[in-house]
Protein backbone atom coordinates (compact mmCIF):
# COMPACT_ATOMS: atom_id res chain seq x y z
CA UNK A 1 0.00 0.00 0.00
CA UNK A 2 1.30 3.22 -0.94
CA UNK A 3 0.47 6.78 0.68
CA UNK A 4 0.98 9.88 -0.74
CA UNK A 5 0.72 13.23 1.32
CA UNK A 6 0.27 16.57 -0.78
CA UNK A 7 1.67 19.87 0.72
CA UNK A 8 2.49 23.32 -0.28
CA UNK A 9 -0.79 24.79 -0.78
CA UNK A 10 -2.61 27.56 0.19
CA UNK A 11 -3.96 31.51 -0.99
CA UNK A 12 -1.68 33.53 -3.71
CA UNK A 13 -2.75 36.46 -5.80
CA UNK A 14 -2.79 36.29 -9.60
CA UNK A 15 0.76 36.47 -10.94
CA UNK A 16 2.16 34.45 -7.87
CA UNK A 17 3.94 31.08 -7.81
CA UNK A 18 3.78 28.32 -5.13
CA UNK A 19 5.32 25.16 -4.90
CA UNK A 20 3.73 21.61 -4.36
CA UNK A 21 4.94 18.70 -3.16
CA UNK A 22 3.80 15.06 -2.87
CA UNK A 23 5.79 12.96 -0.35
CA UNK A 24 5.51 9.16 -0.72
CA UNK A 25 5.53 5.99 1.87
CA UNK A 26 8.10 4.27 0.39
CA UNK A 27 10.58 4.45 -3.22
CA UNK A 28 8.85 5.95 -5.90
CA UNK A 29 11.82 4.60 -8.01
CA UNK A 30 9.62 1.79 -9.88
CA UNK A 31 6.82 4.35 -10.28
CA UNK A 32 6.10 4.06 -13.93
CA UNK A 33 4.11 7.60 -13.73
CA UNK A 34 3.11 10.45 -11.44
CA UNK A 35 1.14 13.17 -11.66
CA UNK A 36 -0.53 16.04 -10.72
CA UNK A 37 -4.51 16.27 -11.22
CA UNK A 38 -6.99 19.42 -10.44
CA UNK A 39 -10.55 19.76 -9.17
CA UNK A 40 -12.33 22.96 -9.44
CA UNK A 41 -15.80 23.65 -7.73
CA UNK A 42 -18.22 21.86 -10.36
CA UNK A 43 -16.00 20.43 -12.86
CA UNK A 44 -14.15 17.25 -13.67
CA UNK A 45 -10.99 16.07 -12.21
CA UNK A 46 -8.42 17.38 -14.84
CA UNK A 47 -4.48 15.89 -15.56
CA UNK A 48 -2.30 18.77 -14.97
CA UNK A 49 1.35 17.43 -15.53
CA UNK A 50 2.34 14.01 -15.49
CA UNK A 51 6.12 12.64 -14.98
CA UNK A 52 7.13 9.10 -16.23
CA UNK A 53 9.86 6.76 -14.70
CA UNK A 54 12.36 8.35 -17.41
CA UNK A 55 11.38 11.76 -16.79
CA UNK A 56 9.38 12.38 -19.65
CA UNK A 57 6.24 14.88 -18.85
CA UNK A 58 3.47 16.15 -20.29
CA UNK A 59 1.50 19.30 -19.41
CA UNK A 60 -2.07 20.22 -20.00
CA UNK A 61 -2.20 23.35 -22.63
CA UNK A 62 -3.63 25.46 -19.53
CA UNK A 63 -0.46 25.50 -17.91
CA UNK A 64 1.98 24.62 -20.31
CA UNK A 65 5.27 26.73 -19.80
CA UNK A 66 3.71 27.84 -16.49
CA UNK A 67 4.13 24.96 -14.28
CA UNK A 68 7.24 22.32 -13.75
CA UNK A 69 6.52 18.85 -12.69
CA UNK A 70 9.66 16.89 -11.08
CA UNK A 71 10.35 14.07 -9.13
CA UNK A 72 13.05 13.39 -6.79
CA UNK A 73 13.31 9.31 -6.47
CA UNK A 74 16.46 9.78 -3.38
CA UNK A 75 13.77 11.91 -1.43
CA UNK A 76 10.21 9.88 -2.85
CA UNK A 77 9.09 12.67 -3.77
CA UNK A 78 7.18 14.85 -6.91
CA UNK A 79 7.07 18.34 -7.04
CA UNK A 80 4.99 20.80 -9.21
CA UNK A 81 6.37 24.29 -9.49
CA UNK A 82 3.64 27.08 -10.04
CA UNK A 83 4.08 30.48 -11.54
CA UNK A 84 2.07 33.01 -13.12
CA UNK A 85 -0.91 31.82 -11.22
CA UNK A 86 -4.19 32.98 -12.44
CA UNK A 87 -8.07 32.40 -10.79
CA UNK A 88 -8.65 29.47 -13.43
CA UNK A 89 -5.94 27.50 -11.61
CA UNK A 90 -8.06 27.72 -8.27
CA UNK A 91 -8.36 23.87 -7.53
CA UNK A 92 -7.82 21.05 -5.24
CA UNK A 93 -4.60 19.41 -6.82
CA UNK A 94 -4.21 15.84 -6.48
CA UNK A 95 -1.05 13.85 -6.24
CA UNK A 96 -1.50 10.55 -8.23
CA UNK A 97 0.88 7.77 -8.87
CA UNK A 98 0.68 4.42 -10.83
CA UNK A 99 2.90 1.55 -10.03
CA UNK A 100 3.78 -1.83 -11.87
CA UNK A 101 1.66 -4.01 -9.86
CA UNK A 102 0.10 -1.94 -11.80
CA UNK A 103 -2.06 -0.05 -8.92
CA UNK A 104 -3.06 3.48 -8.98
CA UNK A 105 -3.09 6.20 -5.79
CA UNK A 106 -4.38 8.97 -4.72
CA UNK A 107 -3.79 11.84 -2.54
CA UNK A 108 -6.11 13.43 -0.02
CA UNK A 109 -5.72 16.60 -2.25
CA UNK A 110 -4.27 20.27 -1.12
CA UNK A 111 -6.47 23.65 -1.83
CA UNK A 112 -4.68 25.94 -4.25
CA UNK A 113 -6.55 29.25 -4.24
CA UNK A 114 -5.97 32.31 -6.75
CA UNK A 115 -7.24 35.57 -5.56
CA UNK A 116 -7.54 38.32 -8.40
C-alpha cells in the first residue's frame, strides 16, 4: 500500500507562484508515472502534468510553460512548481501515482486558491 501526502498549498494572488509537493511511503523509483490532477468547484478532475519513470512529462495546454513537474526518487518525492498563477488554476490538486503491480493512488488533495 502506498500513501501519498500533498503539501504546499494555500492563498496567492494572480501572478504568484507556489510550490507543491507530494511525499511518498516508500521508493517511488519503480513508479512508472506520477502526476498532478486538479478539481475545481463543479468540474471534472483534470491531468495537470504528469512525470514518467524516465522523466518524460506532459502538461495540459492550460499551464503549459507555467508549471514544472519533477520528481526526486532519493527523497520519494514529486514536485509541481507554479508560476504566473491565475483564478482558473483555483483547484484542489491531487497527487497521483501508478505503479507496476500496476495499482493506482491517490492523494487526499491540497487547496490551491488564486485571488484576483
Amino acid at each position: 500500500q502506498v500513501q501519498l501526502v500533498e503539501s504546499g498549498g494555500g492563498l496567492v494572488q494572480a501572478g504568484g507562484s507556489l510550490t507543491l509537493s507530494c511525499a511518498a511511503s516508500g521508493s517511488i523509483f519503480s513508479f512508472i508515472n506520477m502526476g498532478w490532477y486538479r478539481q475545481a468547484p463543479g468540474k471534472q478532475r483534470e491531468l495537470v502534468a504528469a512525470i514518467s519513470r524516465g522523466g518524460r512529462t506532459n502538461y495540459a495546454d492550460s499551464v503549459q510553460g507555467r508549471f514544472t513537474i519533477s520528481r526526486d526518487n532519493a527523497k520519494n518525492t514529486m514536485y509541481l512548481q507554479m508560476n504566473s498563477l491565475n483564478p482558473e488554476d483555483t483547484a484542489i490538486y491531487y497527487c497521483n501515482a501508478i505503479t507496476p503491480a500496476p495499482a493506482t493512488y491517490w492523494g487526499q488533495g491540497t487547496q490551491v486558491t488564486v485571488s484576483s
